[in-house]
Protein backbone atom coordinates (compact mmCIF):
# COMPACT_ATOMS: atom_id res chain seq x y z
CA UNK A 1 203.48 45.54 149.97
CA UNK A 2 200.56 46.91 148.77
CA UNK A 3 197.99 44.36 149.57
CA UNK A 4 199.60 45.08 153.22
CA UNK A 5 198.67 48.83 152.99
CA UNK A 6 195.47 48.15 151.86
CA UNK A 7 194.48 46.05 154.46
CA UNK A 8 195.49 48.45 157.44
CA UNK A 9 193.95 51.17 155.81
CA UNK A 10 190.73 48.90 155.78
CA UNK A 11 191.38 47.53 159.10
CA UNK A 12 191.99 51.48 160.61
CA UNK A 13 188.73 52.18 158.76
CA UNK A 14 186.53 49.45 160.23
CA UNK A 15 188.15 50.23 164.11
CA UNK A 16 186.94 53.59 163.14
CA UNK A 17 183.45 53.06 161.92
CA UNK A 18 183.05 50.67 164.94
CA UNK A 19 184.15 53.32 167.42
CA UNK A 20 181.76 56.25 166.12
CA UNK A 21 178.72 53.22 166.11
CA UNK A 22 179.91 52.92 169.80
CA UNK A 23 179.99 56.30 171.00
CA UNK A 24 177.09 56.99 169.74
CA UNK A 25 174.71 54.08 171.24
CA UNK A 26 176.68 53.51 174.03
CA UNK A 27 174.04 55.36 175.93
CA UNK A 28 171.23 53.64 174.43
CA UNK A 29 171.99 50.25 175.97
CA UNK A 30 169.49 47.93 177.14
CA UNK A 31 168.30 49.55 180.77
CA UNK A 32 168.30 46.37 183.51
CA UNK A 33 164.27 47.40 184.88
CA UNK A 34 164.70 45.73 188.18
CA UNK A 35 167.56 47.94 189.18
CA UNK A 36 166.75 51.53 187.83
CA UNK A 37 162.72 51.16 187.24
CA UNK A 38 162.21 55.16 186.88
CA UNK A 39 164.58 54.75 183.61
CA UNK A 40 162.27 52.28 181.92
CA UNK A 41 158.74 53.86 183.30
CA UNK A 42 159.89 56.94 181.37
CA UNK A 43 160.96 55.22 178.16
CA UNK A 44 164.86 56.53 178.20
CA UNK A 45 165.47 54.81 175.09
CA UNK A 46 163.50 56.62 173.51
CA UNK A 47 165.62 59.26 173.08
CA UNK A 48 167.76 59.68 170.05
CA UNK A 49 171.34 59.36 170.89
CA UNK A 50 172.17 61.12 167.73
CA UNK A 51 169.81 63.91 168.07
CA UNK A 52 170.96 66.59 170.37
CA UNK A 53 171.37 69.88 168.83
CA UNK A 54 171.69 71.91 171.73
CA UNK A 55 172.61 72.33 175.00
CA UNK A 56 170.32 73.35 177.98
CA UNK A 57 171.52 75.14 180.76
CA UNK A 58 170.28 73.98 184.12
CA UNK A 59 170.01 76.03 187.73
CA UNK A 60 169.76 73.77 190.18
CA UNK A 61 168.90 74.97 193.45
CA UNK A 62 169.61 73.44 196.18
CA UNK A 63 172.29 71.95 198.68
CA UNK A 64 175.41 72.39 196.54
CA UNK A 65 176.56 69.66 193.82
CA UNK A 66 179.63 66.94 194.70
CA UNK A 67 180.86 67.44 191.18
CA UNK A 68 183.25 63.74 191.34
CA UNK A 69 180.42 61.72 193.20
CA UNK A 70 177.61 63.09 191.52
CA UNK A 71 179.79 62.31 188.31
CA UNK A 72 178.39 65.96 186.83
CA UNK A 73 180.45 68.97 185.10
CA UNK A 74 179.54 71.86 186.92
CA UNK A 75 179.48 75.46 184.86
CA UNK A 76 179.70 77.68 187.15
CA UNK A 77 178.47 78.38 191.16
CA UNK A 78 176.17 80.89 193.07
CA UNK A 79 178.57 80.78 195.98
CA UNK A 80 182.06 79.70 194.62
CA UNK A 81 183.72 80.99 198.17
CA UNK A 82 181.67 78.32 199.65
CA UNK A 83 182.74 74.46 200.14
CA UNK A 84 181.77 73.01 196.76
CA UNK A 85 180.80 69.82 198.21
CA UNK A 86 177.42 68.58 199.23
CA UNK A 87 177.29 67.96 202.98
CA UNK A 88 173.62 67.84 202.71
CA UNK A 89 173.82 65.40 199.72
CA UNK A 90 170.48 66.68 198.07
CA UNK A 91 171.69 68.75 195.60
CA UNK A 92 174.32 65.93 194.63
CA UNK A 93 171.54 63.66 194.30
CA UNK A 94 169.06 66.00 192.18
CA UNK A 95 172.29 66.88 189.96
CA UNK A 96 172.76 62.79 189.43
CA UNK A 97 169.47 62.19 188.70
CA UNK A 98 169.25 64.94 185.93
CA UNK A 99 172.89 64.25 184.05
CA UNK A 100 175.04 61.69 185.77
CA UNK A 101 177.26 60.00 183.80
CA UNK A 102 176.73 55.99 183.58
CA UNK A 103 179.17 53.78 185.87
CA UNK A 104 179.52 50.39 186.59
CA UNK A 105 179.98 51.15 189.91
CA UNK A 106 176.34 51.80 190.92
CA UNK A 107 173.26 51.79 189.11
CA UNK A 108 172.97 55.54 188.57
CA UNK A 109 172.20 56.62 185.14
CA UNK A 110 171.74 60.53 184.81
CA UNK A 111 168.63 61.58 181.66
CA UNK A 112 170.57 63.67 180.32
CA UNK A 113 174.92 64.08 180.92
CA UNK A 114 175.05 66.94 178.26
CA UNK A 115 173.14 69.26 180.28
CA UNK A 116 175.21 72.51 181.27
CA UNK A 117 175.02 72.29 184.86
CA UNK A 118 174.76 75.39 187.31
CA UNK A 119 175.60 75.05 190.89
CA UNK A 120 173.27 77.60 192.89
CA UNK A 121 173.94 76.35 196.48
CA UNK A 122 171.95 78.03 198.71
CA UNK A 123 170.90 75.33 201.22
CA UNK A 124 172.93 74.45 204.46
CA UNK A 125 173.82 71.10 205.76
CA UNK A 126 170.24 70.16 206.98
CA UNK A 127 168.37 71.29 203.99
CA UNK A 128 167.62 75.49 205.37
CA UNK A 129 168.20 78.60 203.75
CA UNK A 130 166.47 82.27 203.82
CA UNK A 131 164.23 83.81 201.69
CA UNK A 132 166.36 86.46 200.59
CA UNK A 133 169.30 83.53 199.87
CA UNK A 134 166.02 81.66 197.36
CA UNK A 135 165.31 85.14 195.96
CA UNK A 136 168.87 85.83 195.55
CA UNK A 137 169.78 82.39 193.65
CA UNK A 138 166.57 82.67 191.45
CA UNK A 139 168.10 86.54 190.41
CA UNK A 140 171.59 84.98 189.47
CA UNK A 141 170.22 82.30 187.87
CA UNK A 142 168.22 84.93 185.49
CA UNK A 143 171.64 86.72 184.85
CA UNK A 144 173.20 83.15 183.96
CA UNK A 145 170.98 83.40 181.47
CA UNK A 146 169.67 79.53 182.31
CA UNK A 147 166.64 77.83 180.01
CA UNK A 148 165.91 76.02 183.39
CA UNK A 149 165.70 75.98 187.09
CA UNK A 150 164.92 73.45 189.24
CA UNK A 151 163.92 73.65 192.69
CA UNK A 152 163.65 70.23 194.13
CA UNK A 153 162.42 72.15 197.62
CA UNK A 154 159.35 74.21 198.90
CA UNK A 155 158.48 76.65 201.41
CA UNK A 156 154.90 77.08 203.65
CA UNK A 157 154.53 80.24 203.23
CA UNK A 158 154.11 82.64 200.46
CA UNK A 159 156.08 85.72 199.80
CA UNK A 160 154.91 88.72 197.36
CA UNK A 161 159.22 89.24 196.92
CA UNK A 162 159.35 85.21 195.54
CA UNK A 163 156.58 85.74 193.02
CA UNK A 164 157.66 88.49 191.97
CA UNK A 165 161.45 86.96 190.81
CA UNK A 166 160.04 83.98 189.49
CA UNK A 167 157.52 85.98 187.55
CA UNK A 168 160.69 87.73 186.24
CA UNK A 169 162.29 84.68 185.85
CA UNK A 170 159.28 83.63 183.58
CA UNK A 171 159.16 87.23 181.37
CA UNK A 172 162.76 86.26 180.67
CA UNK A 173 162.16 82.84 178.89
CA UNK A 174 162.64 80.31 182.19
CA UNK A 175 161.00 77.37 182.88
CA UNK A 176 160.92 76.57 186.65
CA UNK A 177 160.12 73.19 187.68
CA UNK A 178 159.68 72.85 191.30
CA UNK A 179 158.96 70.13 193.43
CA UNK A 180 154.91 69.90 195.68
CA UNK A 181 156.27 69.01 198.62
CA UNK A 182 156.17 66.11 201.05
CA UNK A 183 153.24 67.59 203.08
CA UNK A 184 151.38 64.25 204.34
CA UNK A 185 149.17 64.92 201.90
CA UNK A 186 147.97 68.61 202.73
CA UNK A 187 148.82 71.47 200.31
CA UNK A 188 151.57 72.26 197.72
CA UNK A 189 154.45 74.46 198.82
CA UNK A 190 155.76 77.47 197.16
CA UNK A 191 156.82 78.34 194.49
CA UNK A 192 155.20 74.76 192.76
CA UNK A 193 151.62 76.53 193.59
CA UNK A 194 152.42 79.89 191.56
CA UNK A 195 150.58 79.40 188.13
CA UNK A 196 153.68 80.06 186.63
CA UNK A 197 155.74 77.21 187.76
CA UNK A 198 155.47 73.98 186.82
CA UNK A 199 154.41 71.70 190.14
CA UNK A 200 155.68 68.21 190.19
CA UNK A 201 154.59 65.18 192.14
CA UNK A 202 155.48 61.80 192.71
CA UNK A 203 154.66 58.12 192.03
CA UNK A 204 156.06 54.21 192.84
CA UNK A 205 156.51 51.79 190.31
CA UNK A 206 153.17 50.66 190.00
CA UNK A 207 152.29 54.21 189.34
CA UNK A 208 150.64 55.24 192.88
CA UNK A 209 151.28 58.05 194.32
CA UNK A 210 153.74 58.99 196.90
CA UNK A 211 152.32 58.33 200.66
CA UNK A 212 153.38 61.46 201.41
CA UNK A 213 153.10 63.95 198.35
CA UNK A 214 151.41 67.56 198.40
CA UNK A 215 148.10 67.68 197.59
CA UNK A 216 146.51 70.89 195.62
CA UNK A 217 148.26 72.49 192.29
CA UNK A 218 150.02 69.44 190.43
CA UNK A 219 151.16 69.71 186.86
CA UNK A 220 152.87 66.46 186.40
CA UNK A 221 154.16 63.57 187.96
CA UNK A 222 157.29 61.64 187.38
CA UNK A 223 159.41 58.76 189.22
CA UNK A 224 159.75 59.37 192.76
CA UNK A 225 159.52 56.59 195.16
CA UNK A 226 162.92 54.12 195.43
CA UNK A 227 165.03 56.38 193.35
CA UNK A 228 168.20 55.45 192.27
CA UNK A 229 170.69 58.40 192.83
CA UNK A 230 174.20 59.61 193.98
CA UNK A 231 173.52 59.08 197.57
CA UNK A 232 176.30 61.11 200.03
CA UNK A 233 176.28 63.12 203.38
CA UNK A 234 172.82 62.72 205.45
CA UNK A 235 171.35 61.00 202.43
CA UNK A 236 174.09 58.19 202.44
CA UNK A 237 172.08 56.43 205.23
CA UNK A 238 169.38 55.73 202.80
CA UNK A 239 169.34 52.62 200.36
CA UNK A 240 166.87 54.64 197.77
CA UNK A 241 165.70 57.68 197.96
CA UNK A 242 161.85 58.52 197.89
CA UNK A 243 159.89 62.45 197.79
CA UNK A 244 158.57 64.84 195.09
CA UNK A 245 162.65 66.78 195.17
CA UNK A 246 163.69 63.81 193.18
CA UNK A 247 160.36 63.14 190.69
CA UNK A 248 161.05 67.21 190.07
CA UNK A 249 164.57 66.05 189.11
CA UNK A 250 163.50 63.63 186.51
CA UNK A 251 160.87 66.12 185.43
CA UNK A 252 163.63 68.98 184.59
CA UNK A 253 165.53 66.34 182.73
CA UNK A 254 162.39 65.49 180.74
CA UNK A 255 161.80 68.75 179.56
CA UNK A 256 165.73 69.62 179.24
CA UNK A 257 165.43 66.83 176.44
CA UNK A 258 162.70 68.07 174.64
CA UNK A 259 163.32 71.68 174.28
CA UNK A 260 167.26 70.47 173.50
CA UNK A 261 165.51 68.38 170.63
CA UNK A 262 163.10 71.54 170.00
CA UNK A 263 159.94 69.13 170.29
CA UNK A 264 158.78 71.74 172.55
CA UNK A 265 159.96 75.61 173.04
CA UNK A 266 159.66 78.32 176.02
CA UNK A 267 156.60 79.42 174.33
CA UNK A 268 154.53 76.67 174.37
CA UNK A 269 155.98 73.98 176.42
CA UNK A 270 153.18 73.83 178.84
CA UNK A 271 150.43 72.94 176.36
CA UNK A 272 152.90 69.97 173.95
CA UNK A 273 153.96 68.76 177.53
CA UNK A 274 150.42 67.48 177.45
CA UNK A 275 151.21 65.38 174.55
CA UNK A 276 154.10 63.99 176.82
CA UNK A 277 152.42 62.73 179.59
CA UNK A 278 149.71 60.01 180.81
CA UNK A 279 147.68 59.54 182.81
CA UNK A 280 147.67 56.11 184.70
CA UNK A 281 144.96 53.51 184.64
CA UNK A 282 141.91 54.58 186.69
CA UNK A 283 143.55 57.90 187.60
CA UNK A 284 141.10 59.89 185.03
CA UNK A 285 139.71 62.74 186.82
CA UNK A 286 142.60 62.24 189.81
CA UNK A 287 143.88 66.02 190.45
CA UNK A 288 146.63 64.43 192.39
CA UNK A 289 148.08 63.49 188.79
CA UNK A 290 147.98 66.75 187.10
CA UNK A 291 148.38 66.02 183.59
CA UNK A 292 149.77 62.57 184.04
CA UNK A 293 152.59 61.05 184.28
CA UNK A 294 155.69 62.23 181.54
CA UNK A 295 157.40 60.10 179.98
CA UNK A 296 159.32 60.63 175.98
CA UNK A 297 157.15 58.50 174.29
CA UNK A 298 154.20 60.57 172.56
């Protein structure tokens, strides 16, 4: 009788041990490159699975965030009164890209599914808003009390009213990422050209850049051309999804990471961001890079 006990206790102790090894690698699996390149370009396993002391909040501004299809816990919303869907499907996207949770149902793997997700829907059902709706979510976003906000969008024209919330934003410890803009090559859309924002453009596989990525104030590039995301509403039409919104989206996951894992803080994050990022063969002296290309492993 008490052999028996001892060997369920043992047996209850090795299920155990074997679940815990589970959950905590089950994220680290081998990543299949041919179906989800921007995953492997970046070096996703990389990160530490068991190293995640804190959770980042994230504003995402955009079209809204399909909280089932984008697979993504939403915190809270600009505009709860508003359909919480995605008609759009940008937003839904951006939001997989940045902390969708795996399924074998697609190959969609989110960079980071602890991220505390903020909804700040602003953008109507072909990609518009108004400026007072941007400066608006950008405000909100400040009283949320976010570490981030991405902006995976861009307008022409600048405003004095814009710069002067995301200056705010900045003076209150926020890191906005925001996306150059798919300008045929001409300049980089607001806010990504402030000094104070962080201007993201992207590359294909083989590390060239996007045919039709800003040119002018780049910080950093990440994935952005045949992008595996959530794909719903006008986006569903498309097999992958290319433009600087989506590179921005693997960008603010980047960083999310790093100041989670306090390799970088809100102080200084522009200057160790260096450290994460390179620059591609031949591309020395390219402004179109910015820094390089980021990526986790320093």
């Amino acid at each position: 009788m008490k052999l028996r006990k001892k060997i369920l206790v043992f047996s209850l102790l090795f299920f155990l041990i074997c679940m815990t090894i589970f959950m905590v690698f089950k994220d680290n699996v081998l990543i299949d490159c041919s179906k989800n390149w921007a995953l492997c370009s970046i070096d996703k396993q990389a990160i530490n699975p068991i190293h995640n002391p804190k959770q980042i909040k994230i504003a995402i501004i955009d079209s809204g965030i399909d909280e089932q299809e984008a697979r993504v816990k939403v915190e809270k919303r600009f505009s709860p009164d508003r359909y919480t869907g995605d008609s759009f499907g940008h937003g839904t996207a951006v939001a997989s890209i940045i902390a969708s949770e795996k399924s074998n149902k697609d190959n969609v793997e989110g960079l980071y599914p602890q991220a505390i997700i903020y909804d700040v829907n602003i953008l109507d059902e072909n990609g518009n808003t108004k400026m007072d709706e941007v400066i608006s979510a950008i405000e909100w976003s400040i009283d949320q009390k976010v570490d981030i906000i991405n902006m995976s969008f861009g307008i022409e024209n600048d405003d004095s009213r814009l710069h002067d919330i995301v200056k705010k934003a900045v003076e209150n410890k926020i890191i906005i990422v925001a996306s150059a803009g798919n300008t045929f090559g001409m300049y980089t859309e607001y806010p990504a050209k402030y000094e104070e924002v962080l201007s993201i453009s992207a590359v294909d596989e083989k590390m060239n850049l996007f045919k039709y990525a800003a040119k002018g104030k780049i910080d950093f590039v990440a994935p952005g051309v045949d992008i595996e995301a959530v794909r719903i509403g006008w986006l569903s039409e498309q097999e992958r999804l290319s433009g600087t919104s989506f590179a921005t989206a693997y960008a603010t996951a980047i960083i999310a990471i790093l100041l989670s894992e306090k390799k970088i803080d809100k102080d200084n994050y522009r200057d160790i961001l260096i450290d994460y990022a390179e620059l591609p063969k031949g591309k020395l002296g390219n402004n179109s890079y910015g820094s390089g290309f980021l990526k986790f492993d320093d």
